[in-house]
Each structure stands twice: as C-alpha cells, then as structure tokens.
PDB file of N, CA and C in Angstrom:
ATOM      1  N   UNK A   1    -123.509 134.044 154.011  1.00  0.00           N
ATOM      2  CA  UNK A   1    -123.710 132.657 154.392  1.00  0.00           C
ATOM      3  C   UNK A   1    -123.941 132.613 155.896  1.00  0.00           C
ATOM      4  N   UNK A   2    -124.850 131.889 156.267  1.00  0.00           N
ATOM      5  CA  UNK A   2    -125.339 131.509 157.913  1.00  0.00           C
ATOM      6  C   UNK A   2    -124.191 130.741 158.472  1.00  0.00           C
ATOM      7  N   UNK A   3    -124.270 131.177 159.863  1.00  0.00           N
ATOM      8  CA  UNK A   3    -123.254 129.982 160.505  1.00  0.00           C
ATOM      9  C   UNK A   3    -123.858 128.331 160.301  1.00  0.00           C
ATOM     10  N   UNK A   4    -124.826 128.117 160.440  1.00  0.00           N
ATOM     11  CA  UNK A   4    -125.431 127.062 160.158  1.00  0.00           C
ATOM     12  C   UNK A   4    -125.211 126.579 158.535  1.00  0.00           C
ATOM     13  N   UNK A   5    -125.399 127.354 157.597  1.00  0.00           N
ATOM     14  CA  UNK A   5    -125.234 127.164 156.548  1.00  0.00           C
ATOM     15  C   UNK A   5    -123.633 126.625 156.367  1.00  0.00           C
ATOM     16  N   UNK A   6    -122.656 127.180 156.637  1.00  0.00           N
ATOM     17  CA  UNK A   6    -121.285 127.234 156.175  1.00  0.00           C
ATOM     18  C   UNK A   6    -120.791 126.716 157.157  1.00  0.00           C
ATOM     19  N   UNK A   7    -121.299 125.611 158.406  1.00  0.00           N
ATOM     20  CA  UNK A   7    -121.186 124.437 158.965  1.00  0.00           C
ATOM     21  C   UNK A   7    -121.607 123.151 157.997  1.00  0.00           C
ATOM     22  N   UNK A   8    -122.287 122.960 157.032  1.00  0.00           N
ATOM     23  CA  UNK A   8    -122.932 121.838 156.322  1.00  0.00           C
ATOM     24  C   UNK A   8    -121.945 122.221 155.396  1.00  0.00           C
ATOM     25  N   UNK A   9    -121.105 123.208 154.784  1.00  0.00           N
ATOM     26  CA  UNK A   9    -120.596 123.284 153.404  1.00  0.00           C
ATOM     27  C   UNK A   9    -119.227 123.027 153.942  1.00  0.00           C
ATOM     28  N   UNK A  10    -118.983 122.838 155.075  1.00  0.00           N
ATOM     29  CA  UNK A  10    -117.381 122.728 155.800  1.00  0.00           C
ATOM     30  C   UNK A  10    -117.406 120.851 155.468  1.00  0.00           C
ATOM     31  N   UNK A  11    -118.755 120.619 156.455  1.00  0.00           N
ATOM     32  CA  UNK A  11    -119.038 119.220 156.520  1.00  0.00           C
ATOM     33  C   UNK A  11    -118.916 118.387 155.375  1.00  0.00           C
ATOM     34  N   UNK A  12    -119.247 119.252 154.207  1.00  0.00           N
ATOM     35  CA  UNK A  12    -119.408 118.297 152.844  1.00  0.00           C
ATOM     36  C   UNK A  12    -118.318 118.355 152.412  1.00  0.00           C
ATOM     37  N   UNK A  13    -117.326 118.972 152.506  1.00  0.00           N
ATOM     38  CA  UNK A  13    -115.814 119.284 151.995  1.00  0.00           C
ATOM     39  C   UNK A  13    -114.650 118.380 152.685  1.00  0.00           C
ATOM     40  N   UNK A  14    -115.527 117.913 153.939  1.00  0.00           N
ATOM     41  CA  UNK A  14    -114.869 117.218 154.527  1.00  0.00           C
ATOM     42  C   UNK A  14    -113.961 117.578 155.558  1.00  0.00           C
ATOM     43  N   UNK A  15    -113.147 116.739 156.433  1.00  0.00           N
ATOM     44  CA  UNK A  15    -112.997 116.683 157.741  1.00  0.00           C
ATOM     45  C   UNK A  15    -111.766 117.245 157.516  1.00  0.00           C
ATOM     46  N   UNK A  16    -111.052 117.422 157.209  1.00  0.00           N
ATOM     47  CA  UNK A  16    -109.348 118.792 156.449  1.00  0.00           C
ATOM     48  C   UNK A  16    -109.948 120.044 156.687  1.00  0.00           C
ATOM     49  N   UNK A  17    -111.047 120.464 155.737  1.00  0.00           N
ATOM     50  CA  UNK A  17    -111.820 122.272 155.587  1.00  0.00           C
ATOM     51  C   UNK A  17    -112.287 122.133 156.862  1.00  0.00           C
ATOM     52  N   UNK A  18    -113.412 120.762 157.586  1.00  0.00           N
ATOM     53  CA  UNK A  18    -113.799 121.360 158.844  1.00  0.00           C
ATOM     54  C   UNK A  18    -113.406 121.908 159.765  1.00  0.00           C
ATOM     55  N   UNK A  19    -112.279 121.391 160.372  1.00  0.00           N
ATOM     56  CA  UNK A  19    -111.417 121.713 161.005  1.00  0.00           C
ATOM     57  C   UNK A  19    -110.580 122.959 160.285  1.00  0.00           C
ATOM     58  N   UNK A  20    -110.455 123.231 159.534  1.00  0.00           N
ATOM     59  CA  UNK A  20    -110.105 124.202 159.197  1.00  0.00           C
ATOM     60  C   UNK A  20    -110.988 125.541 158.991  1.00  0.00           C
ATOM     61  N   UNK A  21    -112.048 125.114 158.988  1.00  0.00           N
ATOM     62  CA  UNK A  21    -113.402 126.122 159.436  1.00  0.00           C
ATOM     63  C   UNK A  21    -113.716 126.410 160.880  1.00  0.00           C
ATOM     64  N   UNK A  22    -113.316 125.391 161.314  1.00  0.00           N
ATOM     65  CA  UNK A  22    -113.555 125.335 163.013  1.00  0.00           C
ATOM     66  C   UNK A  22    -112.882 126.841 163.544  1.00  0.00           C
ATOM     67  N   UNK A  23    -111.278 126.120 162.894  1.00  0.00           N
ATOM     68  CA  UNK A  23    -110.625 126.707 163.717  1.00  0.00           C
ATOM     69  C   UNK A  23    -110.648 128.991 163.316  1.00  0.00           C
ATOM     70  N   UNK A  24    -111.208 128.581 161.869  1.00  0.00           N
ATOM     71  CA  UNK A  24    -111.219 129.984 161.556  1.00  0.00           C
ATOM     72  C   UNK A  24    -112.737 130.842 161.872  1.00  0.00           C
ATOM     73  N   UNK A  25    -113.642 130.374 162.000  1.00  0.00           N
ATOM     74  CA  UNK A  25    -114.653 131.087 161.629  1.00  0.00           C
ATOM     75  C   UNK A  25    -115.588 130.135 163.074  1.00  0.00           C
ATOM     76  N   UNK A  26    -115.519 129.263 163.465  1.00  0.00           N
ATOM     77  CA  UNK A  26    -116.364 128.997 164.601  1.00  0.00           C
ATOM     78  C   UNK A  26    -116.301 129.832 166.106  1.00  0.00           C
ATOM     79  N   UNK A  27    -116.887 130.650 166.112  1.00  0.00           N
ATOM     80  CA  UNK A  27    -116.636 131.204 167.444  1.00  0.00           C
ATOM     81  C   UNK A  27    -117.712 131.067 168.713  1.00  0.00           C
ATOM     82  N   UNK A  28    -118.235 130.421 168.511  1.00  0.00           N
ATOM     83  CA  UNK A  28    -119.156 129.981 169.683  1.00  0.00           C
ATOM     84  C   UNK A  28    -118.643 129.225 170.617  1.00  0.00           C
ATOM     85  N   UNK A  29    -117.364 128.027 170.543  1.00  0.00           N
ATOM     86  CA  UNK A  29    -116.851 127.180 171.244  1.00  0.00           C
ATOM     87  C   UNK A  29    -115.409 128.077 171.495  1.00  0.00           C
ATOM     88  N   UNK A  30    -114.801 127.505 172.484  1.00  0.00           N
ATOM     89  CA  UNK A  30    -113.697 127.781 173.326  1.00  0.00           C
ATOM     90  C   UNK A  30    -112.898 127.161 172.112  1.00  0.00           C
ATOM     91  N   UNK A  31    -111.413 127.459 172.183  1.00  0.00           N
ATOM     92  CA  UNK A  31    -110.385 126.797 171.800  1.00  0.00           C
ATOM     93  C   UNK A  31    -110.305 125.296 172.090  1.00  0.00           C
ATOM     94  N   UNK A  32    -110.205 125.611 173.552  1.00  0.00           N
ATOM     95  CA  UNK A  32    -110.079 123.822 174.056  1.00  0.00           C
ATOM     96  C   UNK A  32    -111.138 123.181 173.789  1.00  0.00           C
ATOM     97  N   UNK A  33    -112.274 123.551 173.290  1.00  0.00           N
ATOM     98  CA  UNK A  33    -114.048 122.723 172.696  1.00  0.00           C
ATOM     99  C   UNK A  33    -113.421 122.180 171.214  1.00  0.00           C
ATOM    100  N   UNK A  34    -112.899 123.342 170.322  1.00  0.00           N
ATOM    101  CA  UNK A  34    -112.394 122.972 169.268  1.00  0.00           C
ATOM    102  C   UNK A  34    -111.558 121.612 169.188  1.00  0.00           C
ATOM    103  N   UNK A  35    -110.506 122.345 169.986  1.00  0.00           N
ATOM    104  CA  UNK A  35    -109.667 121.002 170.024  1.00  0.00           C
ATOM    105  C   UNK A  35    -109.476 119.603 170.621  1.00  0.00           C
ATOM    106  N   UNK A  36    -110.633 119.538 171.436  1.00  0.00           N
ATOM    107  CA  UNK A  36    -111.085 118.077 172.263  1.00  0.00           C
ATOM    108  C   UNK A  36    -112.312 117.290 170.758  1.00  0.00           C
ATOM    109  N   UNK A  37    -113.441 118.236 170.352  1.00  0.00           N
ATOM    110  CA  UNK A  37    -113.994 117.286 169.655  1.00  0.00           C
ATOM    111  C   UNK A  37    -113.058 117.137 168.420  1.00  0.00           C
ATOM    112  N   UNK A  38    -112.047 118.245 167.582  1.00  0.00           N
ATOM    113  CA  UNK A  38    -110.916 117.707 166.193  1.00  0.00           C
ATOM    114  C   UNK A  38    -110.425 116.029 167.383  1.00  0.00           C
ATOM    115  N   UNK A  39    -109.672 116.362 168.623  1.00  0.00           N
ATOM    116  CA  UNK A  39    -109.569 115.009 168.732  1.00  0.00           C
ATOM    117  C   UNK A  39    -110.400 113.721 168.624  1.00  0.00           C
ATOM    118  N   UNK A  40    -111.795 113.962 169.067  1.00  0.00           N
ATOM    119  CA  UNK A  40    -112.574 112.894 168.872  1.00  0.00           C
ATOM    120  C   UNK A  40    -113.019 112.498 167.657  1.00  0.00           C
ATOM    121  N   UNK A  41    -113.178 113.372 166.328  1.00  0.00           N
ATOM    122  CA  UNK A  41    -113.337 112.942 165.521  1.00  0.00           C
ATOM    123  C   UNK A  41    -112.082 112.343 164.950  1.00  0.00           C
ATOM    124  N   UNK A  42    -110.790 112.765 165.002  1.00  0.00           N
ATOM    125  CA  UNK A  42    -109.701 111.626 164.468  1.00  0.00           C
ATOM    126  C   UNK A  42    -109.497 110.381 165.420  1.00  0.00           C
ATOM    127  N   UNK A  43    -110.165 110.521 166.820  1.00  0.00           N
ATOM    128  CA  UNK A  43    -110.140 109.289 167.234  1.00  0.00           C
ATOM    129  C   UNK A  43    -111.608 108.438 166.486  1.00  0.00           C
ATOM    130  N   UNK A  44    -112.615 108.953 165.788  1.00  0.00           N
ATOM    131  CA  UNK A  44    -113.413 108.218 165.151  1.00  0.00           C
ATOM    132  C   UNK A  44    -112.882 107.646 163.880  1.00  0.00           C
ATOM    133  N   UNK A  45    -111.861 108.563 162.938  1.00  0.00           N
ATOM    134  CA  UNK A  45    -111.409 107.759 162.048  1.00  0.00           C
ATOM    135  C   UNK A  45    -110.569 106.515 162.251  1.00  0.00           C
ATOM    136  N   UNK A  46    -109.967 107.090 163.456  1.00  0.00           N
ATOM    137  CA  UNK A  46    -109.241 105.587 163.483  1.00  0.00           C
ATOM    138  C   UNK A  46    -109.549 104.295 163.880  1.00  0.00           C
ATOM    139  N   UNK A  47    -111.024 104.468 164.566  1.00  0.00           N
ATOM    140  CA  UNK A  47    -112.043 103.468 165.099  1.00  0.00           C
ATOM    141  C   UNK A  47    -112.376 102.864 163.210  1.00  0.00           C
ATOM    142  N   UNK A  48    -112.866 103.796 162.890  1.00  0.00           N
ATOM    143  CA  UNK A  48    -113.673 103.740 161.165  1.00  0.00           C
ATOM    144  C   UNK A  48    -112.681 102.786 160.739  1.00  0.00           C
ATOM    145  N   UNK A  49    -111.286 102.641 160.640  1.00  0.00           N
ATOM    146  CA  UNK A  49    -109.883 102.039 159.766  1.00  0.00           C
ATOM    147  C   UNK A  49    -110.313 101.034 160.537  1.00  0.00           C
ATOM    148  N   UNK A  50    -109.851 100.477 162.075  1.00  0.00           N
ATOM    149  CA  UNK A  50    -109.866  99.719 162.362  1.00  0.00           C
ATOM    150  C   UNK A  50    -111.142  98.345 162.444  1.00  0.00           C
ATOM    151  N   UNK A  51    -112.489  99.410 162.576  1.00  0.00           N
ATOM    152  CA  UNK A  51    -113.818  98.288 161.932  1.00  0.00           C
ATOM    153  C   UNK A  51    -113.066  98.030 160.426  1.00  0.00           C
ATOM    154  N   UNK A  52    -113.430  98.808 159.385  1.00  0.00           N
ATOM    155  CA  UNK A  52    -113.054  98.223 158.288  1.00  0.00           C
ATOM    156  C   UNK A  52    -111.672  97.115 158.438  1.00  0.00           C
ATOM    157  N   UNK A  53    -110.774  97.307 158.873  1.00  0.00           N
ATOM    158  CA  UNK A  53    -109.714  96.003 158.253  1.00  0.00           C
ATOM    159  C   UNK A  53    -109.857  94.692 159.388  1.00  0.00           C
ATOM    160  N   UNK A  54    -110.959  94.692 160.304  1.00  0.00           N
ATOM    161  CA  UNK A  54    -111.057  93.714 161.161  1.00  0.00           C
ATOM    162  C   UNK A  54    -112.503  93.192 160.194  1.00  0.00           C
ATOM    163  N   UNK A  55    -113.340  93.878 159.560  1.00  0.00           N
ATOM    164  CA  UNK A  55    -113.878  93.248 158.790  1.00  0.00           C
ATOM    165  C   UNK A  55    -113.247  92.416 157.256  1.00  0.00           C
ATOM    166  N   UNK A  56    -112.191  93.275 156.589  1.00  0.00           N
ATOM    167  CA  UNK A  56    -111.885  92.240 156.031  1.00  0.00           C
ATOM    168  C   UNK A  56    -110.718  91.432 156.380  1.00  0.00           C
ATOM    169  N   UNK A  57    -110.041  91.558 157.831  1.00  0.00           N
ATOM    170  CA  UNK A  57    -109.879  90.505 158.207  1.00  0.00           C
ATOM    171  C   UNK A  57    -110.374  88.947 158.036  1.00  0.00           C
ATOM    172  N   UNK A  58    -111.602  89.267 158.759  1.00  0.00           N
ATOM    173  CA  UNK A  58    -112.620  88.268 159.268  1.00  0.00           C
ATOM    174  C   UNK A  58    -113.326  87.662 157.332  1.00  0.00           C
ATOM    175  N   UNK A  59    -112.926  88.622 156.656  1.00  0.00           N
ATOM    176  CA  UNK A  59    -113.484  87.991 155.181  1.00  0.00           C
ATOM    177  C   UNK A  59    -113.066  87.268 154.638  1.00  0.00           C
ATOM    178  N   UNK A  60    -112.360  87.644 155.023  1.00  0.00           N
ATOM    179  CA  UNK A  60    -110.573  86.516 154.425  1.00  0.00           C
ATOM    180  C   UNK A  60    -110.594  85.506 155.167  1.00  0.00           C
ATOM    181  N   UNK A  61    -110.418  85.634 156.695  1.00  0.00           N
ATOM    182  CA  UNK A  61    -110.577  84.192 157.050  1.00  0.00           C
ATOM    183  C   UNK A  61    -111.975  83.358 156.572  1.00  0.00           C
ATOM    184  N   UNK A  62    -112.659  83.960 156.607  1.00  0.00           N
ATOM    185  CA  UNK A  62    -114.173  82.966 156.392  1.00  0.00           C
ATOM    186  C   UNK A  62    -113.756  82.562 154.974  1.00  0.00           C
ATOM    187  N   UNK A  63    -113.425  83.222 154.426  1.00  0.00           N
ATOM    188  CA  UNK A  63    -113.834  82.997 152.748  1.00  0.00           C
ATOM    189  C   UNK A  63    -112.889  81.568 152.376  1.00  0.00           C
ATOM    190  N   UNK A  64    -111.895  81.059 153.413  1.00  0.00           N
ATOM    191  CA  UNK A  64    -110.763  79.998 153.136  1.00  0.00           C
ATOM    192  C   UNK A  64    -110.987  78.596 154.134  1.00  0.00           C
ATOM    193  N   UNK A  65    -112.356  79.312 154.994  1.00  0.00           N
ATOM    194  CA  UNK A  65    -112.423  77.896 156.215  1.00  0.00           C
ATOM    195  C   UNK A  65    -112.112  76.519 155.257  1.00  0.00           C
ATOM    196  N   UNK A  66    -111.246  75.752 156.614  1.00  0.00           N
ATOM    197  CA  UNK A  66    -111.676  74.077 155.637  1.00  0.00           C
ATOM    198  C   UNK A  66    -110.159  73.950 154.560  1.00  0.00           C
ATOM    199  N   UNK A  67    -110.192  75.207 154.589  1.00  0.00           N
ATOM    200  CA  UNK A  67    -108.894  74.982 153.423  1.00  0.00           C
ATOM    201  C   UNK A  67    -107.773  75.414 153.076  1.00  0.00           C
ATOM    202  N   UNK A  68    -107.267  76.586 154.648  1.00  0.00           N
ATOM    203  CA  UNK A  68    -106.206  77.334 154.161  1.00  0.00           C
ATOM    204  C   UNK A  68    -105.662  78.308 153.661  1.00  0.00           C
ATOM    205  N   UNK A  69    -105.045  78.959 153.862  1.00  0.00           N
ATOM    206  CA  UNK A  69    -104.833  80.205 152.966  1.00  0.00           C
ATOM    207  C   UNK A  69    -103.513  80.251 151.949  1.00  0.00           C
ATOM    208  N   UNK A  70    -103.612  80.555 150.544  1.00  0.00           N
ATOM    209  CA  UNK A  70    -102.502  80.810 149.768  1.00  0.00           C
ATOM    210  C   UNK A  70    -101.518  81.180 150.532  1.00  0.00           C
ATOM    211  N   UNK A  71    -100.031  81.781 150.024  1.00  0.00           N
ATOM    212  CA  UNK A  71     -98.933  82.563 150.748  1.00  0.00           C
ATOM    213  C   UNK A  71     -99.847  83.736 150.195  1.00  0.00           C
ATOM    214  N   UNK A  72     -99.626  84.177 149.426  1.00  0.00           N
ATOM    215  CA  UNK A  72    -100.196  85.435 149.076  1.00  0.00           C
ATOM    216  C   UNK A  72    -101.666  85.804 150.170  1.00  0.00           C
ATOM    217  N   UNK A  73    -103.041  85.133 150.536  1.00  0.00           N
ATOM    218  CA  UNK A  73    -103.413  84.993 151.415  1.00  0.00           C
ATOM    219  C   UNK A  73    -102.855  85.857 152.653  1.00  0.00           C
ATOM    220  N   UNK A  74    -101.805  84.947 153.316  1.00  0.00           N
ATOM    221  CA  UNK A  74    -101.021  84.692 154.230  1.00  0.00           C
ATOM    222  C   UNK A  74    -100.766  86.094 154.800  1.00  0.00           C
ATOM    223  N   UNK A  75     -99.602  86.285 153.619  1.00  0.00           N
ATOM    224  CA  UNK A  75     -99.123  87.815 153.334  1.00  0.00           C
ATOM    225  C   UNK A  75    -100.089  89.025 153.338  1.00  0.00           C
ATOM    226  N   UNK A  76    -101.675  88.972 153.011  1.00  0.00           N
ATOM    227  CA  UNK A  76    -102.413  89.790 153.255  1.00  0.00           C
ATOM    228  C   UNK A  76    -103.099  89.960 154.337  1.00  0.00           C
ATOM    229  N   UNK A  77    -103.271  88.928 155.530  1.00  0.00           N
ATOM    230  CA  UNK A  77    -103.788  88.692 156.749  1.00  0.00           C
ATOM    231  C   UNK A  77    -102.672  89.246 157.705  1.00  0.00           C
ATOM    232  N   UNK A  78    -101.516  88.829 157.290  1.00  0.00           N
ATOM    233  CA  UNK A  78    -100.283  89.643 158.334  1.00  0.00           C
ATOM    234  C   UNK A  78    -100.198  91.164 158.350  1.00  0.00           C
ATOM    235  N   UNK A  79    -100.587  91.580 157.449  1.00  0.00           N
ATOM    236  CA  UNK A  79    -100.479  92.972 157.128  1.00  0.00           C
ATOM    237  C   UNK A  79    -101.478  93.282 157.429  1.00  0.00           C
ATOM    238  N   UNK A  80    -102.660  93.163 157.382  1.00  0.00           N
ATOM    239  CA  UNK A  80    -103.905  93.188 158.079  1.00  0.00           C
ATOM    240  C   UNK A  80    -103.773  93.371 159.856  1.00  0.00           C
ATOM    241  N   UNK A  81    -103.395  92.179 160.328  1.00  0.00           N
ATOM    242  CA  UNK A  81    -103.044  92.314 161.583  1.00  0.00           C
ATOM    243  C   UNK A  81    -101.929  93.284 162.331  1.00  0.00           C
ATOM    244  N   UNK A  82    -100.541  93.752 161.528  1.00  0.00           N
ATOM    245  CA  UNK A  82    -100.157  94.234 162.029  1.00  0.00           C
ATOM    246  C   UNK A  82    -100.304  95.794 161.732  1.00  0.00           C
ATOM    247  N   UNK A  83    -101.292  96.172 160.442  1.00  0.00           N
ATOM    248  CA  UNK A  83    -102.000  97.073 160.730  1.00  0.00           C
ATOM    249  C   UNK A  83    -102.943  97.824 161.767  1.00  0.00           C
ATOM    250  N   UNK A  84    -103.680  96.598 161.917  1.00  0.00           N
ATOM    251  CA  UNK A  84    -104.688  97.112 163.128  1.00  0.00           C
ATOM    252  C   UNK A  84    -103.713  96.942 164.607  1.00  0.00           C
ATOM    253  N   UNK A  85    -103.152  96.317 165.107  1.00  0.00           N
ATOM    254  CA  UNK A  85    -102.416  96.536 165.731  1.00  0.00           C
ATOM    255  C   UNK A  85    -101.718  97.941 166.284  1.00  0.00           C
ATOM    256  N   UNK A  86    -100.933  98.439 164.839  1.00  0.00           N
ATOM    257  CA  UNK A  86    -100.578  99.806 164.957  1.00  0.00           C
ATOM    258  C   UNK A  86    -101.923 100.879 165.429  1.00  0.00           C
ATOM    259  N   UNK A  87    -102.630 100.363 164.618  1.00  0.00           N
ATOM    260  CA  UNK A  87    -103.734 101.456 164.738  1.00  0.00           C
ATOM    261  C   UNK A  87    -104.710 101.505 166.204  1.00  0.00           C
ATOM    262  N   UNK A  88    -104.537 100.111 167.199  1.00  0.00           N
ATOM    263  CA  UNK A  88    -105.143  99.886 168.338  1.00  0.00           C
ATOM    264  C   UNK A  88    -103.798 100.640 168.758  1.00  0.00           C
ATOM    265  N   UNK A  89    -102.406 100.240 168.635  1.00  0.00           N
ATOM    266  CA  UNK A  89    -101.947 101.019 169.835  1.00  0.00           C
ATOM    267  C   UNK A  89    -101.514 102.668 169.460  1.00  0.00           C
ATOM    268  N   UNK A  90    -102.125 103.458 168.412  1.00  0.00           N
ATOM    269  CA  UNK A  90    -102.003 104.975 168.227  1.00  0.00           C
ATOM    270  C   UNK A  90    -103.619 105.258 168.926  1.00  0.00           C
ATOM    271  N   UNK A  91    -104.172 104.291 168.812  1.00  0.00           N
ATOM    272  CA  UNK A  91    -105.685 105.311 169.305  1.00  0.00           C
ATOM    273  C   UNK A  91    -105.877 105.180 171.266  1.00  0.00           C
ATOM    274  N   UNK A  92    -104.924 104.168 171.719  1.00  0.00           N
ATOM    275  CA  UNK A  92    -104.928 103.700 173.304  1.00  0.00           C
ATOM    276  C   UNK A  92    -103.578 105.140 173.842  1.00  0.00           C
ATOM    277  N   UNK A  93    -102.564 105.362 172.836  1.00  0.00           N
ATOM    278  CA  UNK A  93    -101.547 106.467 173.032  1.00  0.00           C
ATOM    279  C   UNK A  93    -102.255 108.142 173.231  1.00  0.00           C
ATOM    280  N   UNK A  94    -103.486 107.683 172.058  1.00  0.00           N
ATOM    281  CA  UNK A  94    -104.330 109.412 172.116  1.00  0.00           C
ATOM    282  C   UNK A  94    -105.219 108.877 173.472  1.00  0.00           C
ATOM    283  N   UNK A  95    -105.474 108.174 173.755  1.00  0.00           N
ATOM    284  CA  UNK A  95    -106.540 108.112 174.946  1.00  0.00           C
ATOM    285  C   UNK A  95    -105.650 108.736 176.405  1.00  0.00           C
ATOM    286  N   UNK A  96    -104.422 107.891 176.517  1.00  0.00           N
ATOM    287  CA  UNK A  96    -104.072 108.172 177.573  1.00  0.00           C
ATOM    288  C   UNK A  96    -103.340 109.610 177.697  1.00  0.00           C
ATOM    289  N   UNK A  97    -102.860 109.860 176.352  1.00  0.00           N
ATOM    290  CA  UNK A  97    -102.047 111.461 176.408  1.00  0.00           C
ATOM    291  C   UNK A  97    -103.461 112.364 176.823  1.00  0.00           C
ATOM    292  N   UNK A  98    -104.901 112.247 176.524  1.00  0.00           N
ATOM    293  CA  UNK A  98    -106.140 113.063 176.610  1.00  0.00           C
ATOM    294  C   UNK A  98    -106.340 112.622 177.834  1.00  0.00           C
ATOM    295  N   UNK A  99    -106.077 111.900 178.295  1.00  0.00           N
ATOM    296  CA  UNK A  99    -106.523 111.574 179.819  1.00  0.00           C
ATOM    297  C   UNK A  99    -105.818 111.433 180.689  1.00  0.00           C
ATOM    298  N   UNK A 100    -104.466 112.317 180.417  1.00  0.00           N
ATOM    299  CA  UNK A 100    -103.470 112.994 181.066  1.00  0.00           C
ATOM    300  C   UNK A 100    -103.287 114.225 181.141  1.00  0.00           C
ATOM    301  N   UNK A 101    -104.631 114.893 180.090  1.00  0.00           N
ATOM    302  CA  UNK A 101    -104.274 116.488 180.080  1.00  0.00           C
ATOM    303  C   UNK A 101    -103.327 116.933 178.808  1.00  0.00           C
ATOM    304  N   UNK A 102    -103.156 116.566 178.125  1.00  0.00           N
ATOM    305  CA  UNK A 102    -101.867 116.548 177.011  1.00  0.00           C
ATOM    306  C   UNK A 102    -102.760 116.469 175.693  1.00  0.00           C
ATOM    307  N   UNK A 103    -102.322 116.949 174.938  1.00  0.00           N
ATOM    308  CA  UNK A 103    -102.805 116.888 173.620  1.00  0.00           C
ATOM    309  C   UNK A 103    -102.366 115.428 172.830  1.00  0.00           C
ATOM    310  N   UNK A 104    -103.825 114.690 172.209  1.00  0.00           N
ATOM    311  CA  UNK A 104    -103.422 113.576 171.583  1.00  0.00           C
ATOM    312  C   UNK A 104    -102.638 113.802 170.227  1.00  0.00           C
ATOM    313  N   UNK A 105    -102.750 114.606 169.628  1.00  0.00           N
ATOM    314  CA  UNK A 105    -102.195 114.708 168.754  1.00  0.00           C
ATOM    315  C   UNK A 105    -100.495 114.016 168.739  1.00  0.00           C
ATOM    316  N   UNK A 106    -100.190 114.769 169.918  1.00  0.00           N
ATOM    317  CA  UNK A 106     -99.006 114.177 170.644  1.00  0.00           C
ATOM    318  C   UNK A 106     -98.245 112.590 169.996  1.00  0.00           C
ATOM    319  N   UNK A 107     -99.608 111.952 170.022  1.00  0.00           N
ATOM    320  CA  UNK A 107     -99.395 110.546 169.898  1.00  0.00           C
ATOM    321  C   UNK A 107     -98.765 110.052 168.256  1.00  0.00           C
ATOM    322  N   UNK A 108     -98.257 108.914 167.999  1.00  0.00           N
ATOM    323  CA  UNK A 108     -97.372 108.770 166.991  1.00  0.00           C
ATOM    324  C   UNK A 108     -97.565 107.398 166.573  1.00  0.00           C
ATOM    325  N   UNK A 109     -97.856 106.941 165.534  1.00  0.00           N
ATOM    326  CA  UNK A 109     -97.961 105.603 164.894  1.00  0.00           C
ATOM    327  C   UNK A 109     -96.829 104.912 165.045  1.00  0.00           C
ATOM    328  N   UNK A 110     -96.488 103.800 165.440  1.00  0.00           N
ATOM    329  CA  UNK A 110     -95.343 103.428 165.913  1.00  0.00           C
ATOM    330  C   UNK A 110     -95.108 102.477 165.041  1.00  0.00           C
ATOM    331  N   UNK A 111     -94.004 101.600 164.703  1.00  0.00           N
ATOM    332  CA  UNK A 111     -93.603 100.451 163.703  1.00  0.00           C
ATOM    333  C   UNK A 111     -93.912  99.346 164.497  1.00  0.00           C
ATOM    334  N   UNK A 112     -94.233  98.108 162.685  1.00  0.00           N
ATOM    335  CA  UNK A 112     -94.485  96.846 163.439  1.00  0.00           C
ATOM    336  C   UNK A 112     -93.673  96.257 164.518  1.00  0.00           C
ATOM    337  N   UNK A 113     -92.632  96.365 163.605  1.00  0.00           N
ATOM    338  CA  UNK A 113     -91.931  95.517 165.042  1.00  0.00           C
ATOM    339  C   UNK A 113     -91.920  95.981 166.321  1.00  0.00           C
ATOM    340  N   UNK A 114     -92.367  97.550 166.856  1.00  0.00           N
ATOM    341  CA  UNK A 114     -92.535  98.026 168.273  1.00  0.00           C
ATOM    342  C   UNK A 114     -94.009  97.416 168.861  1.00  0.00           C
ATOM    343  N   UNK A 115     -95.011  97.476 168.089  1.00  0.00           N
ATOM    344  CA  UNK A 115     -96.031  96.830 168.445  1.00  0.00           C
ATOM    345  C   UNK A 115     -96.074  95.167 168.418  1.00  0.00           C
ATOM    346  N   UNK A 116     -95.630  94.561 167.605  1.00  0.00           N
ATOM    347  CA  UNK A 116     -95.446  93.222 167.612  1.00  0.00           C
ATOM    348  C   UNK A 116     -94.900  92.792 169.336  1.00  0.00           C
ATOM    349  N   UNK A 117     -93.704  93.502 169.527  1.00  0.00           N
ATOM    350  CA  UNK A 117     -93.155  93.006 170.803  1.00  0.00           C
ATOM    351  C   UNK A 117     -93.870  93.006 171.934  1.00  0.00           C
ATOM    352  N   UNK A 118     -95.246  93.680 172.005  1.00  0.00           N
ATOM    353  CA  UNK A 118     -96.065  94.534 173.417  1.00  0.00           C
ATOM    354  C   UNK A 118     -96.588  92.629 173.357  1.00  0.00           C
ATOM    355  N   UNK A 119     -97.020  92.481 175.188  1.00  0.00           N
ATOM    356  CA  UNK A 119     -97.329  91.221 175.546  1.00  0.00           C
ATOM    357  C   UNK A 119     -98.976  91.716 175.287  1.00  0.00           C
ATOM    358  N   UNK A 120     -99.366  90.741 175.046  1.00  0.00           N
ATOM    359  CA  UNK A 120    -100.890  90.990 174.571  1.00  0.00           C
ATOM    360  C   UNK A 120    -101.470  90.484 175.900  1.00  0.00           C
TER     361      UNK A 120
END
C-alpha cells in the first residue's frame, strides 16, 4: 500500500484510525506536526458540534415565533444552550493552553453550573 494510498483508507475509517495512523506509520511530519494538526482537527469537531446545536438552536426558536415554547420546548433550548456553552468554553481552554505552549488536550469539559457562573 502507498503512503498516499493508506492516507485515504485511514481517512475513510475515520478520525480514531487517523490519528492512529498518524501516529504509527506517518513519518514525514515531526511529532510536534502530528500533534498540533490531531489538535486542530478536534478543535474542528468541536466547532462542527457547536454549528450544529446553534443551528438547531435557532430551529427551535424560529419554528415557535409568535407563540412560545412548550416546557418540554423549554427544557430542550436550555440544554441546548448550556451545551454549547460548555463546548465554547472547552474549545477557548484548548486555544489558550496551545497558545501557551502546552498541550490542548490538557483542556477539560467543565460542568454547567461552572460555565453558567462565567460573566458573559
């Protein structure tokens, strides 16, 4: 198998084997190449989570203008929000641990109520 080749069969297996291909069989990049873009691509998933639930955020609200939302509603927009929340402040924790020199990985999903309290 080509390096080129068994880069597309890592890719299709998905982002677990890639990185796990990276780290075994890529030898063209440095260690620290490896491990700056594995960070950028989990900082892309967490961009990916956060478009998706600010879109159906925003679905939910549109879909009730004029009229309100059920409790149940209610209950799914809060969780919504304090989802993305968590997830804005784990991807601002990998930014600054990477732009301190530190490995993001470092960084840690924190509970609602720790993020709830931050002054916006």
């Amino acid at each position: 198998m080509t390096f080129h080749l068994a880069s597309e069969v890592a890719d299709v297996l998905g982002p677990h084997w890639r990185r796990e291909w990276l780290r075994k069989y890529q030898w063209s990049r440095s260690p620290e190449q490896a491990t700056t873009e594995e960070a950028r691509m989990e900082d892309q998933n967490i961009i990916a989570k956060i478009s998706q639930l600010a879109a159906q955020e925003q679905q939910l609200e549109e879909a009730h203008v004029g009229e309100g939302l059920s409790e149940e509603d209610h209950a799914e927009l809060h969780r919504i929000e304090a989802t993305l929340d968590r997830l804005w402040d784990l991807l601002r924790q990998r930014r600054a641990l990477r732009d301190a020199g530190r490995s993001p990985d470092a960084a840690a999903e924190r509970g609602e109520s720790t993020v709830e309290e931050y002054l916006q």
